[in-house]
Every structure is written in structure tokens, then in C-alpha cells.
Protein backbone atom coordinates (compact mmCIF):
# COMPACT_ATOMS: atom_id res chain seq x y z
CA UNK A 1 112.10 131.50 -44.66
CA UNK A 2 114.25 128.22 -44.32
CA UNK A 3 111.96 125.05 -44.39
CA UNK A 4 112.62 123.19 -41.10
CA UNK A 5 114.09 119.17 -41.54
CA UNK A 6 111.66 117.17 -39.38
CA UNK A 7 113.68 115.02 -37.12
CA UNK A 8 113.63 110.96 -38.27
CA UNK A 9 111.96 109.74 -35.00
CA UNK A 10 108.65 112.65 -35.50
CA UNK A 11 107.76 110.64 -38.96
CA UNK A 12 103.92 110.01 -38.25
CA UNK A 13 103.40 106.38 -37.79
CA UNK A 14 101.47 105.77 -40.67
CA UNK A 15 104.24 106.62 -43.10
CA UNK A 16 106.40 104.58 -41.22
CA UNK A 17 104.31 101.46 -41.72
CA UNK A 18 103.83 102.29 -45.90
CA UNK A 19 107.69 102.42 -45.95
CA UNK A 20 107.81 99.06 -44.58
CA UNK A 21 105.86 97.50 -47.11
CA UNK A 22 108.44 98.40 -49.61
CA UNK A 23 110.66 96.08 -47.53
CA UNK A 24 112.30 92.89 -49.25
CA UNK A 25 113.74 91.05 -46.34
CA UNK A 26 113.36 90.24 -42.37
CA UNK A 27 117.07 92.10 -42.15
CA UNK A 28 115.21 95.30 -43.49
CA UNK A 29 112.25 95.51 -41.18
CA UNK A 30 115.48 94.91 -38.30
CA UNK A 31 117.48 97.70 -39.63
CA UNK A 32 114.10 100.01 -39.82
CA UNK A 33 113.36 99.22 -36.40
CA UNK A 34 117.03 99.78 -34.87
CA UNK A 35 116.34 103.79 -36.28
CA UNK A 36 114.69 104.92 -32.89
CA UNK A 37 111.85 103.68 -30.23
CA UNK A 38 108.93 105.14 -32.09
CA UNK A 39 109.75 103.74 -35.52
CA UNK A 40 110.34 100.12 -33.16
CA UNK A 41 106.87 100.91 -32.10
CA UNK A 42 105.74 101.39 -35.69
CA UNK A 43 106.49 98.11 -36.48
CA UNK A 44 105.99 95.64 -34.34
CA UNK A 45 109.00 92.14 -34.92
CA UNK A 46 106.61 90.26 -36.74
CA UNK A 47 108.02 88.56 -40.20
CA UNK A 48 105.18 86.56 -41.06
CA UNK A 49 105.76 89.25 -44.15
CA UNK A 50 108.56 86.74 -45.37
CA UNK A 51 108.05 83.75 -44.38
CA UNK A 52 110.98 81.31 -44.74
CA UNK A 53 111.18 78.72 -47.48
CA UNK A 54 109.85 75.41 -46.21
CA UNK A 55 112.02 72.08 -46.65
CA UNK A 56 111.82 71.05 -50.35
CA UNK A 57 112.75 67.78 -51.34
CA UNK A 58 113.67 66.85 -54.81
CA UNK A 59 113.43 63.66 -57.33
CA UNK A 60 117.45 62.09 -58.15
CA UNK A 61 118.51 64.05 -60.78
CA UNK A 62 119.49 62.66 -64.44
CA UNK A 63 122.57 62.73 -64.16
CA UNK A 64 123.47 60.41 -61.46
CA UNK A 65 120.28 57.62 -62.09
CA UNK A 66 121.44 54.09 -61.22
CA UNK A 67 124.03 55.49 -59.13
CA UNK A 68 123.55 55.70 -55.01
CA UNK A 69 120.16 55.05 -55.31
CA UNK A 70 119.88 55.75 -51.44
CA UNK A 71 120.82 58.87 -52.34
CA UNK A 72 118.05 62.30 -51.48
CA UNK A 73 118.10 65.72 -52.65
CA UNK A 74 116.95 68.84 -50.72
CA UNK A 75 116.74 72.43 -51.94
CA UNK A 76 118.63 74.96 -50.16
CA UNK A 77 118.21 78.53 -49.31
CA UNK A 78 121.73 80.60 -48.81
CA UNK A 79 122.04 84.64 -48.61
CA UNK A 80 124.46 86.82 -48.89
CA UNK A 81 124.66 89.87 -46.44
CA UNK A 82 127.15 93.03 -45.92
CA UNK A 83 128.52 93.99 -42.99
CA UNK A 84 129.62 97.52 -42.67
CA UNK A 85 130.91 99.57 -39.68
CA UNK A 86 128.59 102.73 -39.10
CA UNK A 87 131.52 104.90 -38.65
CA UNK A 88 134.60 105.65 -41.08
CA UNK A 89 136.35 103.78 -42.27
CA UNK A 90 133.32 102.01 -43.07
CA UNK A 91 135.40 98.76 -43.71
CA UNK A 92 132.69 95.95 -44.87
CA UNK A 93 132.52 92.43 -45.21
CA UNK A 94 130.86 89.90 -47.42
CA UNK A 95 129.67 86.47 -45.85
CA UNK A 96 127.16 83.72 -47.15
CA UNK A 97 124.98 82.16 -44.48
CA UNK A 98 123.78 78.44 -45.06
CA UNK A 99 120.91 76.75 -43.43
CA UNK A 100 121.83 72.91 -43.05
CA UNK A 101 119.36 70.27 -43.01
CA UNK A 102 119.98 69.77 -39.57
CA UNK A 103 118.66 73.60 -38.97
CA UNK A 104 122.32 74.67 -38.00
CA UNK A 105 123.92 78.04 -39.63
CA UNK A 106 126.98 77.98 -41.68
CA UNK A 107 129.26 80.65 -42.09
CA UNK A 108 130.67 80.79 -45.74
CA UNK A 109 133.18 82.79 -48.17
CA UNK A 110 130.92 84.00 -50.55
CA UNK A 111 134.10 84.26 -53.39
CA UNK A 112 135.41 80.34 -52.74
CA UNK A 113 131.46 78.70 -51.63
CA UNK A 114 134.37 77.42 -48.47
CA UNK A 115 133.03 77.50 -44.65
CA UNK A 116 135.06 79.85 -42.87
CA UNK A 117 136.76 78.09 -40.16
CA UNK A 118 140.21 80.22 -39.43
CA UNK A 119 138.52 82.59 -37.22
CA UNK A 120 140.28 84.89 -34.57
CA UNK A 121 140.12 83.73 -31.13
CA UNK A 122 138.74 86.95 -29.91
CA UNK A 123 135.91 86.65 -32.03
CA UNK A 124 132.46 87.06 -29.93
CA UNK A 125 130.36 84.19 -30.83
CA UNK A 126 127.11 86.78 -30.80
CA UNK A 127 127.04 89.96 -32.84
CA UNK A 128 124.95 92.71 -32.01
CA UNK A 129 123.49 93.60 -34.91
CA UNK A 130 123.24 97.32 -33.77
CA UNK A 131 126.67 97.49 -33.53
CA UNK A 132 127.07 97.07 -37.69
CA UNK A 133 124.88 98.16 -41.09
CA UNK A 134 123.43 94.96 -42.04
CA UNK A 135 122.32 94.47 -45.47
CA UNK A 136 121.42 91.82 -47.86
CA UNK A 137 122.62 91.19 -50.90
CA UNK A 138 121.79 88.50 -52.82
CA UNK A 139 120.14 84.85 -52.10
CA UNK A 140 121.09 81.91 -54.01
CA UNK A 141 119.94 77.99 -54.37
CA UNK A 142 121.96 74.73 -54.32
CA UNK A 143 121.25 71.30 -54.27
CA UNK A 144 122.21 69.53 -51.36
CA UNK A 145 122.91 65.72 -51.90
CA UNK A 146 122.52 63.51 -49.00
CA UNK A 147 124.12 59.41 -49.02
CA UNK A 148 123.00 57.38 -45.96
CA UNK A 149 121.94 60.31 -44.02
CA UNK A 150 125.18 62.32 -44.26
CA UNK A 151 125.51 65.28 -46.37
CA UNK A 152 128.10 65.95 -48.88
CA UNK A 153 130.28 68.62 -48.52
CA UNK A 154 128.57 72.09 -51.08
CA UNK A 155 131.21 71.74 -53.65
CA UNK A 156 131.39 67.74 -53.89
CA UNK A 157 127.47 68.06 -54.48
CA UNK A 158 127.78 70.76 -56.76
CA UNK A 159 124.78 69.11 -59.33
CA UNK A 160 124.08 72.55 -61.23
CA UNK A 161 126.01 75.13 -62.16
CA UNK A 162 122.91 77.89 -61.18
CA UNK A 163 119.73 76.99 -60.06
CA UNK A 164 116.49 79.12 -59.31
CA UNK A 165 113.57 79.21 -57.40
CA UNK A 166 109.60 81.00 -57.77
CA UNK A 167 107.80 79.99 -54.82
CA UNK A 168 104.26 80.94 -53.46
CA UNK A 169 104.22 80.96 -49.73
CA UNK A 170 100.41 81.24 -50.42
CA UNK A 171 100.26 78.23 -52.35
CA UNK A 172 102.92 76.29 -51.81
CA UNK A 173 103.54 75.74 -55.24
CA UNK A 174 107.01 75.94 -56.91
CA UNK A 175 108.89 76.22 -60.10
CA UNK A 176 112.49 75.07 -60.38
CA UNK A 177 115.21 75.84 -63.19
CA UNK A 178 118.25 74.90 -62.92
CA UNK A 179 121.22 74.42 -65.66
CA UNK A 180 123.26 71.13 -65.20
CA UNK A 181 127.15 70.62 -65.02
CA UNK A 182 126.48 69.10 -68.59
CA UNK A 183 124.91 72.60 -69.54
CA UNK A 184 121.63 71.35 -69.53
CA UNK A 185 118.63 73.32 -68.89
CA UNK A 186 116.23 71.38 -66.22
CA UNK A 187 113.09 72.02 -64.76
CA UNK A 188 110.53 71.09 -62.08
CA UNK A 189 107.66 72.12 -59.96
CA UNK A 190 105.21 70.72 -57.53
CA UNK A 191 104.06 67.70 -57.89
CA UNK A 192 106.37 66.53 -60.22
CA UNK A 193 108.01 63.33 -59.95
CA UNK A 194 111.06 63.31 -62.35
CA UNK A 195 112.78 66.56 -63.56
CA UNK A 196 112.15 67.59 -67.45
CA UNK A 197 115.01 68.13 -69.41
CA UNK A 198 114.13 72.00 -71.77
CA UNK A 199 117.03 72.16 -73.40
CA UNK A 200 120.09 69.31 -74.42
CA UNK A 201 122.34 70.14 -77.02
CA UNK A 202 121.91 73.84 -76.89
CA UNK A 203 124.44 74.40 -74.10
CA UNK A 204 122.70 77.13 -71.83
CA UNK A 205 125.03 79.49 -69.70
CA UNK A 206 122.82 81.36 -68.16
CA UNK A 207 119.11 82.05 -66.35
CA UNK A 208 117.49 84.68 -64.48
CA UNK A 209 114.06 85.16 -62.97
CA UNK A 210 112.04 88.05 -64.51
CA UNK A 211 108.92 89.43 -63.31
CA UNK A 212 107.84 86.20 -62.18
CA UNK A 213 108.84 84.33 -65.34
CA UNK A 214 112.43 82.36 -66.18
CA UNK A 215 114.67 83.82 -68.95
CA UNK A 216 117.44 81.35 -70.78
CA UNK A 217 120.15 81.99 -72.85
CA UNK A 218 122.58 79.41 -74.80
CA UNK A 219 125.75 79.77 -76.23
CA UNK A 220 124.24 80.89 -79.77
CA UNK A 221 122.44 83.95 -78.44
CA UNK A 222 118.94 82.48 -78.53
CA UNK A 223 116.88 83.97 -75.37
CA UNK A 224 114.10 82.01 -74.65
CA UNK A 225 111.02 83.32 -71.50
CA UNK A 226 109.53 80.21 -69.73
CA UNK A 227 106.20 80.00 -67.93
CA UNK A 228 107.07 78.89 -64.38
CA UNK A 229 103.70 77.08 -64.21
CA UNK A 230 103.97 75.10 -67.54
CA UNK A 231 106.96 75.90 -68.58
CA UNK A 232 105.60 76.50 -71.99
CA UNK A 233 108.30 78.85 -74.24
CA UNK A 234 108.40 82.13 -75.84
CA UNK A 235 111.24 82.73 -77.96
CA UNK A 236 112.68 86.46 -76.77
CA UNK A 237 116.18 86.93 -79.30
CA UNK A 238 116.91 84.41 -82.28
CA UNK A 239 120.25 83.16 -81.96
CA UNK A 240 123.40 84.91 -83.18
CA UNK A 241 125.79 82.72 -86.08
CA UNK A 242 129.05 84.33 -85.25
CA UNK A 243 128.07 83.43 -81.27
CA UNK A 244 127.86 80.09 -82.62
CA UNK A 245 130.91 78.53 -80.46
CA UNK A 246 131.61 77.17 -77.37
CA UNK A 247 134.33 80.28 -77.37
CA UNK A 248 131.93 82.38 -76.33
CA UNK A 249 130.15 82.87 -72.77
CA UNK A 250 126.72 84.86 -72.25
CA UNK A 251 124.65 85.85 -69.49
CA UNK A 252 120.90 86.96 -69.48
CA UNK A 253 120.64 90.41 -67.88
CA UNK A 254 117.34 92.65 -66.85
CA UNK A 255 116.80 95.84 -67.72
CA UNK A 256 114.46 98.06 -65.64
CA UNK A 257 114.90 101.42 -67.24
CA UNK A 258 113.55 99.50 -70.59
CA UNK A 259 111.55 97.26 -69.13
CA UNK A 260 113.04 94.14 -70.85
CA UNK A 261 115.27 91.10 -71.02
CA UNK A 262 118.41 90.70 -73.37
CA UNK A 263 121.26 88.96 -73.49
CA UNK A 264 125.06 90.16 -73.61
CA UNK A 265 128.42 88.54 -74.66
């Protein structure tokens, strides 16, 4: 005897709400609800799930003390999403959305960090969402430095080269790293009120976040775990003599199947 598929929209309610909490993002719990009515009636449009990241401001960096000292610095939040048709041929598209200070959206090319101006002139200035497969893909931080009230344009106020966030939306609390156009490796969290330089003359090039902990690695191979609340360090990989040149570039890279953090070159 054949086993019978059970049609999408007869999943018991329950199961539907378990699946949700596996959810990452408010564009999930969208897509989840655009399946059918009874799966919109399993979850009601509430995101309080993931709430959004509040408005951070941030002490002058090192780099530019003495200089524009009316100068302010705000974190900000940008995402990458997909956009795919839901038939063939399936053509997609990649586009970073910014949040201004000013609480206005900005549409961005995620390859040249450019706002996309040249658009088509039959371009509808809604999109139903229900009309593409919505996903996101990545979000990303950047410091946004503001003179007089006006904010610079992203890539004039391009401070870091990579900066990242662990935030508590229970708390409050935060933990920033972030590495420098110098190659520096800074840090901050709440309550502080000047950033703390981790790391001068060992060039970083690269950090993740790792189960809830930051991961750095320099130009020598050395992989070194911070504690985002103290920032106190645990050395992960010593560093590697022949990587011992500025010839060389690394990243830090996880590894779920091993459970781990390492480093590549």
C-alpha cells in the first residue's frame, strides 16, 4: 500500500508553530505565512521574535582623534536578501538594504557597497512580496560617520574594513569588534567610553562571530577566541613562520560538521 503525501495546508497547527521557532529572520516567518491561510493562521504577524537593533551610538574612533571633533558615530544594521522568481527561469537578484539615520531605506549593490539609482522607469515603487522568493542572506555592520548633522556618503566613511556585532535584545548589552583600515583589531561594548585597541602590530585580516564568542586571525596564522563580555583571550592556533608576510591573506572560517574554528590561507 502507497503511503499517502499529506497536503502542506493539513499540517496540524502545532507543528506549524515548532517550525517557526527554527526561524532566523522577520522575512522567514513572511515567507511561512504566504504558504496558505491556515499556516497564516498558525502564526499570527507578530516579530517581537526579532526585534530590530536599537540606535547605537559610538565614541570617535582612534584614528581620526583631534580631527572634526563635531564629528558622531552610529552603528548600522544592513542585510542582504535574494530575490528569485517562483517560476523558471528562476532568474534572482542580490540587493543590500540600508537603514539611514533618518529611518529611510536604501537600496544598494551588494558587489560595489553603491546605491542603485539607474532604475527602469517602469519599475513599481511597491513589490509584492508574494509575487517573488524572498530570502536573506547575510547582514553586515558599518560605521556611519556624521559632520554637522550630515552623513557621509558609506564608502567616504568607510572606518573599518569588517566590523561585528553580539547584541542582547534582553539586555541591551553589546560587544563590538571591528578591524581598522590600519589592520587594527578594536573593541567595545556597553558602557564603554573609548574603544580598546586588542591587537596593533599584528595586522589582523579577519573576524567572525562563533557561538556567541569573536574569533581573530592575523597575517601570521595566530587564531585567537575573545570573550564578548571581557574580551579576555584564548589563544586557538599558534602562528605559522612561513605565513609570516604581509604576502599572504587569511580568513577565519567555522566549521559545523567539526564543531570548531580554524583558519585558512
Amino acid at each position: 500500500m502507497e503511503a499517502m503525501m499529506v497536503p502542506w495546508s493539513d499540517l496540524p497547527k502545532e507543528l506549524v508553530e515548532n517550525i517557526s521557532k527554527f526561524l532566523h529572520c522577520n522575512i522567514d516567518i513572511l515567507r511561512i505565512r504566504a504558504v496558505c491561510s491556515s499556516w497564516r493562521s498558525a502564526l499570527p504577524p507578530n516579530f517581537d521574535n526579532f526585534p530590530s537593533l536599537p540606535l547605537i551610538k559610538l565614541p570617535i574612533p582612534d584614528m581620526i582623534h583631534g580631527y572634526h571633533e563635531e564629528s558622531e558615530f552610529y552603528l548600522i544594521e544592513s542585510t542582504v536578501y535574494l530575490f528569485q522568481l517562483p517560476h523558471p527561469p528562476y532568474t534572482g537578484w542580490l540587493v543590500k538594504i540600508v537603514k539611514t539615520l533618518d529611518g529611510k531605506l536604501q537600496i544598494l549593490n551588494p558587489l560595489t557597497e553603491r546605491e542603485i539609482e539607474d532604475v527602469p522607469d517602469d519599475m513599481p515603487e511597491k513589490l509584492n512580496l508574494l509575487d517573488f522568493r524572498v530570502s536573506q542572506v547575510s547582514k553586515s555592520y558599518h560605521v556611519q560617520w556624521v559632520i554637522n548633522f550630515r552623513e557621509l556618503e558609506y564608502d567616504v566613511g568607510h572606518l573599518f574594513e569588517k566590523i561585528l556585532l553580539i547584541w542582547s535584545d534582553q539586555t541591551n548589552h553589546f560587544s563590538l569588534m571591528g578591524i581598522s583600515i590600519r589592520d587594527q583589531l578594536f573593541c567595545l561594548k556597553s558602557g564603554d567610553e573609548d574603544w580598546t585597541t586588542l591587537k596593533d602590530l599584528s595586522k589582523v585580516v579577519d573576524i567572525i562571530v562563533y557561538k556567541g564568542n569573536f574569533y581573530a586571525v592575523d597575517i601570521y596564522g595566530e587564531t585567537i577566541k575573545y570573550d564578548p563580555s571581557s574580551f579576555n583571550e584564548t589563544n586557538v592556533s599558534s602562528s605559522i613562520k612561513m605565513l609570516s608576510s604581509s604576502l599572504f591573506k587569511g580568513w577565519v572560517v567555522r566549521n559545523d560538521w567539526w564543531n570548531q574554528v580554524g583558519s585558512c590561507f
